[in-house]
N, C-alpha and C. Protein backbone atom coordinates (compact mmCIF):
# COMPACT_ATOMS: atom_id res chain seq x y z
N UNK A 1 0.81 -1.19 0.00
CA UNK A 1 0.00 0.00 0.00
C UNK A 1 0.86 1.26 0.00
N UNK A 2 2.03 1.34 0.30
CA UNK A 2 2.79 2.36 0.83
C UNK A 2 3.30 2.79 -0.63
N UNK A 3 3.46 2.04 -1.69
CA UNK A 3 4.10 2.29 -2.91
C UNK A 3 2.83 2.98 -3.88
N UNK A 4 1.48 2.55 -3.66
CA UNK A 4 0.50 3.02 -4.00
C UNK A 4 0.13 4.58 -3.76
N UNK A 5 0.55 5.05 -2.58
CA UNK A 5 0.27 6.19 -1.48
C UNK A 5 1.24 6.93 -2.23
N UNK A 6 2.80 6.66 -2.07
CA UNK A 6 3.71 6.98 -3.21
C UNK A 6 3.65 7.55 -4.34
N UNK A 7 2.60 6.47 -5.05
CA UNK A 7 2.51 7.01 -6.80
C UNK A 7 1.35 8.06 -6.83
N UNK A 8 0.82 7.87 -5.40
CA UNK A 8 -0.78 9.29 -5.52
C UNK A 8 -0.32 10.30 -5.08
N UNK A 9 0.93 10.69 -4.48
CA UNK A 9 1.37 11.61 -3.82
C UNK A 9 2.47 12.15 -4.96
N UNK A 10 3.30 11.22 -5.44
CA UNK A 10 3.99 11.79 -7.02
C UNK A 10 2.88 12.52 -7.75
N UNK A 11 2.17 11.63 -8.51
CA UNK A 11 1.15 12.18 -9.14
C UNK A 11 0.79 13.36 -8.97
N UNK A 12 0.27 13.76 -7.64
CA UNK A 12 -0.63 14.84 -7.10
C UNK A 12 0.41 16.05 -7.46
N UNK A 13 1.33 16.00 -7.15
CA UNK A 13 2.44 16.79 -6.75
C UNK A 13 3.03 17.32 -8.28
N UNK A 14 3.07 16.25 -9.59
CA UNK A 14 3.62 16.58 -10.50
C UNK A 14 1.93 17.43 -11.20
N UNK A 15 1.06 16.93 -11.32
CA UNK A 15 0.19 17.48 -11.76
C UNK A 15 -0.64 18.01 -11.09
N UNK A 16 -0.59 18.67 -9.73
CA UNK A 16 -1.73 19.28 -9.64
C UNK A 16 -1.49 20.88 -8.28
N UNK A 17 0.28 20.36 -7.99
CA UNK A 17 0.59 21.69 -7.19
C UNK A 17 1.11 22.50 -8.06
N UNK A 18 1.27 23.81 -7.61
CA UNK A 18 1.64 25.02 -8.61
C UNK A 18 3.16 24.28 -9.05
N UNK A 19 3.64 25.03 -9.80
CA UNK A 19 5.05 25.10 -9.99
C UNK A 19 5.14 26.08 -11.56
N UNK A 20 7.05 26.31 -11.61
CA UNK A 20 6.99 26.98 -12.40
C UNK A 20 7.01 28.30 -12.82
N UNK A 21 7.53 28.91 -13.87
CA UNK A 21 7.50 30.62 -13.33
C UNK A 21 5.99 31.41 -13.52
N UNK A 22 5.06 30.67 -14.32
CA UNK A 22 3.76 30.88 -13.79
C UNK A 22 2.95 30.85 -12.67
N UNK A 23 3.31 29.69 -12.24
CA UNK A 23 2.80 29.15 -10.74
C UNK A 23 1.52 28.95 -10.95
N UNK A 24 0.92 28.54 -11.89
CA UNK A 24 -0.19 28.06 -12.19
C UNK A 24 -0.37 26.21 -11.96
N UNK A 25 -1.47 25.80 -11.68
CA UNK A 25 -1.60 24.29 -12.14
C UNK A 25 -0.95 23.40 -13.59
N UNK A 26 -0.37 22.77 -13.63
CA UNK A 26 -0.17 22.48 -15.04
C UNK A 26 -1.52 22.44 -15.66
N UNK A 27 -2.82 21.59 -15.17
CA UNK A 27 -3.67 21.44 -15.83
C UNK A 27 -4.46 22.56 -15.97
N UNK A 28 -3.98 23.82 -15.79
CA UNK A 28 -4.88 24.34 -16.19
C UNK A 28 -5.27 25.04 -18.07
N UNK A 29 -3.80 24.97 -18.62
CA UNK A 29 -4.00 25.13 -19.89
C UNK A 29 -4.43 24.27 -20.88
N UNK A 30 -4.84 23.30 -19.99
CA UNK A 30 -5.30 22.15 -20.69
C UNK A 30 -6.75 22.04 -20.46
N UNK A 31 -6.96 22.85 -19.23
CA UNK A 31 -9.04 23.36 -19.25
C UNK A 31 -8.80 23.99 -20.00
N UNK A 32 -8.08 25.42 -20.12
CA UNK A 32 -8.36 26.42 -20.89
C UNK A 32 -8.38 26.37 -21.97
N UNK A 33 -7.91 25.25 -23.32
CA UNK A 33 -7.74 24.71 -24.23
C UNK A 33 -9.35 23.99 -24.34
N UNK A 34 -9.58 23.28 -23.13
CA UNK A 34 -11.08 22.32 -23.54
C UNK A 34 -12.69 23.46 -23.57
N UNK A 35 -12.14 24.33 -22.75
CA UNK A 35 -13.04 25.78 -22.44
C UNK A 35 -13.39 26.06 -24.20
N UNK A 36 -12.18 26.66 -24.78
CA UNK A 36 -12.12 27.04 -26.12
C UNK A 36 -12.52 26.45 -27.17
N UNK A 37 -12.23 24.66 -27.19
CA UNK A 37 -13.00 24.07 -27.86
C UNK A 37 -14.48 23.94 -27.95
N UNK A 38 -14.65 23.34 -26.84
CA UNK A 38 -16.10 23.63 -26.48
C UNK A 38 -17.21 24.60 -26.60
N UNK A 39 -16.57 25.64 -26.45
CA UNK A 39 -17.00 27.02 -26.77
C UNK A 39 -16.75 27.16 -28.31
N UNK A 40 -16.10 27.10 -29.03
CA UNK A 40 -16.17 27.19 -30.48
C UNK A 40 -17.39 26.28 -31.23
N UNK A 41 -16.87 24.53 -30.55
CA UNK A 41 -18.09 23.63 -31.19
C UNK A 41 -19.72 23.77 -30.99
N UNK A 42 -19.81 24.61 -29.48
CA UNK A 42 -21.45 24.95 -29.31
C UNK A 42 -21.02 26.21 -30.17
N UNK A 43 -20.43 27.01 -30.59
CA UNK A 43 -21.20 28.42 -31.80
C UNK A 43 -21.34 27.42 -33.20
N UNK A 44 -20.29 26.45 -33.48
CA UNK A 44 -20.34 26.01 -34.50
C UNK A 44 -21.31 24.89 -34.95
N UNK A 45 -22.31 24.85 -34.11
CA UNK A 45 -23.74 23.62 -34.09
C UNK A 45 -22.91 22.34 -33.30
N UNK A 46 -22.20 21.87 -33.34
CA UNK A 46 -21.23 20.70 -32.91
C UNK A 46 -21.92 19.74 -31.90
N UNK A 47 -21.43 20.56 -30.90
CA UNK A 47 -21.88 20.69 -29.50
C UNK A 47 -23.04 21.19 -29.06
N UNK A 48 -23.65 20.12 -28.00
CA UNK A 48 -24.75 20.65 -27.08
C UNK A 48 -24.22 21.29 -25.99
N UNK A 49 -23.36 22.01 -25.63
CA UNK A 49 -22.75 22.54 -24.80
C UNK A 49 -22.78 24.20 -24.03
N UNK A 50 -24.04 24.50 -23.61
CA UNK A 50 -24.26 25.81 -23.33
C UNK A 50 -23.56 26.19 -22.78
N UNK A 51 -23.21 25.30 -21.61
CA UNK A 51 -21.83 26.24 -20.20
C UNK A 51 -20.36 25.20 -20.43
N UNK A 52 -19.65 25.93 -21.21
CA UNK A 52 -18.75 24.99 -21.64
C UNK A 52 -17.88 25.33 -20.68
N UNK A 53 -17.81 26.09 -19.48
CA UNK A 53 -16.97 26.32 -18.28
C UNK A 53 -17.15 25.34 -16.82
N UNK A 54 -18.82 25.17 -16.47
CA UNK A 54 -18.47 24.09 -16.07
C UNK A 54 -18.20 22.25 -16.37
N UNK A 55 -18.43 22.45 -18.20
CA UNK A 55 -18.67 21.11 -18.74
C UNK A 55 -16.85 21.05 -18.61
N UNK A 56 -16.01 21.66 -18.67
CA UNK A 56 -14.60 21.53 -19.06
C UNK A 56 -14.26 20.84 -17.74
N UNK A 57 -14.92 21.25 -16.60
CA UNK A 57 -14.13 21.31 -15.32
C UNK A 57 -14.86 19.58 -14.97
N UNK A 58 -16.52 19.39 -15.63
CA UNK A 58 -16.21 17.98 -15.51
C UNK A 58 -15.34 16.60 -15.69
N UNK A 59 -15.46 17.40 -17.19
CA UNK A 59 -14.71 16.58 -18.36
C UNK A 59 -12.78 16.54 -17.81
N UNK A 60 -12.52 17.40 -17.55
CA UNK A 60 -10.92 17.59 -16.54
C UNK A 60 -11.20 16.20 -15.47
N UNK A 61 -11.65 16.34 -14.86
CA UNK A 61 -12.14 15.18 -13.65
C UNK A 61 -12.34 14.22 -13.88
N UNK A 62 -13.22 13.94 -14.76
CA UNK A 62 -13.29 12.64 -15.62
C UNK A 62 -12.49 11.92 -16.14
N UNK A 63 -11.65 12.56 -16.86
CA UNK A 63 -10.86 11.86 -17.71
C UNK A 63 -9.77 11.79 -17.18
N UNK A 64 -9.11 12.42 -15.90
CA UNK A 64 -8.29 12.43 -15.09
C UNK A 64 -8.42 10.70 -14.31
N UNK A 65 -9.19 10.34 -13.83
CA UNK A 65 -8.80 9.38 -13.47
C UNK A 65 -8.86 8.01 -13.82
N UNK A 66 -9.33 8.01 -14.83
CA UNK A 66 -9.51 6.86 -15.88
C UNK A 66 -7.99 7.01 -16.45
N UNK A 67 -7.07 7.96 -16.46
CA UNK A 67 -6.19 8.01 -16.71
C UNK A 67 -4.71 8.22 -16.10
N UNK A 68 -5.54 8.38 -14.93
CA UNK A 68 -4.21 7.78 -13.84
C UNK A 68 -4.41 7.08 -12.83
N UNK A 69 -5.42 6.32 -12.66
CA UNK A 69 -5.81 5.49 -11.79
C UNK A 69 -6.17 4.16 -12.28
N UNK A 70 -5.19 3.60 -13.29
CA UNK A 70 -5.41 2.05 -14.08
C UNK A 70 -4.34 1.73 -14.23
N UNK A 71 -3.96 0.50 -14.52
CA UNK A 71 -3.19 -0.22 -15.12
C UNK A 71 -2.25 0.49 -15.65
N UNK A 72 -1.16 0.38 -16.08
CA UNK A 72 -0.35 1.24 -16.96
C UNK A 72 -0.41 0.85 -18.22
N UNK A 73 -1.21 -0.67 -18.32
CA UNK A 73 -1.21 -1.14 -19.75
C UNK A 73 -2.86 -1.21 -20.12
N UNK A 74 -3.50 -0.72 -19.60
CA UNK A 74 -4.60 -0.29 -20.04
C UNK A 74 -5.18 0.60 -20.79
N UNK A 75 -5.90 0.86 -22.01
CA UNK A 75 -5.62 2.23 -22.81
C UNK A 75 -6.96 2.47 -22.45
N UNK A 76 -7.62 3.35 -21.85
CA UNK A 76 -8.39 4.26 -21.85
C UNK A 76 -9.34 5.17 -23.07
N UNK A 77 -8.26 5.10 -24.03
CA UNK A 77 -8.69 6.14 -24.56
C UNK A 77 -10.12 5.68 -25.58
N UNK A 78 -10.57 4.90 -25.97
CA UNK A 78 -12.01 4.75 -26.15
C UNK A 78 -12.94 5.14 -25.35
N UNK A 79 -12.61 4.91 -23.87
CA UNK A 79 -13.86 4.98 -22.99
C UNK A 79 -13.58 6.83 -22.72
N UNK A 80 -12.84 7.30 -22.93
CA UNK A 80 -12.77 8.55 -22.47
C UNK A 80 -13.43 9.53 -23.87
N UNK A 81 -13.02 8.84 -24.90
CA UNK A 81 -13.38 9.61 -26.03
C UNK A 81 -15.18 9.24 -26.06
N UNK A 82 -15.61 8.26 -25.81
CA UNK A 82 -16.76 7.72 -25.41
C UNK A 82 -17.19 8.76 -24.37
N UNK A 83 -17.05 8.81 -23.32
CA UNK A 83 -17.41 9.90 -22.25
C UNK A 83 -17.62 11.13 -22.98
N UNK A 84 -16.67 11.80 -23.49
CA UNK A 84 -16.51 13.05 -24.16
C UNK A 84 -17.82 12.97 -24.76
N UNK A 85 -18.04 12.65 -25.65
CA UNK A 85 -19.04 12.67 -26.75
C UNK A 85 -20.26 12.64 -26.16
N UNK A 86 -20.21 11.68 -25.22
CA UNK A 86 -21.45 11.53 -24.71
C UNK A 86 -22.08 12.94 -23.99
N UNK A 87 -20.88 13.37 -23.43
CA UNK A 87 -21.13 15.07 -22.78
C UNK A 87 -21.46 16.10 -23.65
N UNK A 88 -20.80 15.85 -24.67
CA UNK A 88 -21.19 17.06 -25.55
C UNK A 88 -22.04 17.24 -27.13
N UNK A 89 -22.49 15.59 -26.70
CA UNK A 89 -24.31 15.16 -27.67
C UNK A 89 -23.10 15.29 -29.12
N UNK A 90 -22.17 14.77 -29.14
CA UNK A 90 -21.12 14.40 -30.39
C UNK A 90 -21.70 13.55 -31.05
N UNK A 91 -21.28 13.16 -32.28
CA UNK A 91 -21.62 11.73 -33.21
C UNK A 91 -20.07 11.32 -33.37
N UNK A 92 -19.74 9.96 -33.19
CA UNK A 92 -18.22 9.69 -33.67
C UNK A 92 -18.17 9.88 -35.07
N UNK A 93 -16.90 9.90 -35.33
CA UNK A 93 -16.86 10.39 -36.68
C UNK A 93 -17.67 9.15 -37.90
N UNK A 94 -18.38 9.12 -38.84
CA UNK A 94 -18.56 8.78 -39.54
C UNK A 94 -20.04 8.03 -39.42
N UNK A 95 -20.49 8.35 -38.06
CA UNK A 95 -21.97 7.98 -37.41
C UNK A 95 -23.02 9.47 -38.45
N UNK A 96 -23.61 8.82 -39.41
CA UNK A 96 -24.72 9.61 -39.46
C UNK A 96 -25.66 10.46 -38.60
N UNK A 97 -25.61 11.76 -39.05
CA UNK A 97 -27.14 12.23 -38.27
C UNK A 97 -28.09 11.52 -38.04
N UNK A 98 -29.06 11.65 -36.65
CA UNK A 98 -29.88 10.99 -36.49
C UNK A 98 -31.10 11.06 -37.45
């Protein structure tokens, strides 16, 4: 357990205390990036996404631990791109309009 406690306390520490000559979160240009998308795809019909400020801060959370809380040989990334879509009433690519 102690090596576990370890890798949540690395973790925490590399991604989620300030550092840096910003002193910002790392993750935060990476909301601010999902903010922008989001916000572009609801003007651009895309997205069902009215408050794409608190949908970012879900979607940050979400996909955060599906992605550091598995396996190391586990790929995620279907179920997360799955999640996504599902949040923001997406079609995968090549899924017809309903």
């Amino acid at each position: 357990m102690d090596g576990v406690q370890h890798h949540h306390d690395f973790c925490h520490r590399l991604f989620h205390e300030p550092g840096g000559a910003t002193a910002e979160e790392p993750a935060t240009a990476a909301r601010d990036l999902l903010v922008t998308f989001l916000t572009r795809g609801h003007a651009a019909g895309e997205f069902d996404v009215p408050d794409p400020e608190p949908t970012a801060d879900f979607l940050t959370h979400a996909y955060t631990g599906p992605c550091h809380h598995t396996r190391s040989d586990t790929d995620v990334t279907a179920a997360v791109q799955a999640l996504l879509r599902r949040v923001v009433t997406a079609r995968p690519p090549g899924d017809p309009a309903p």
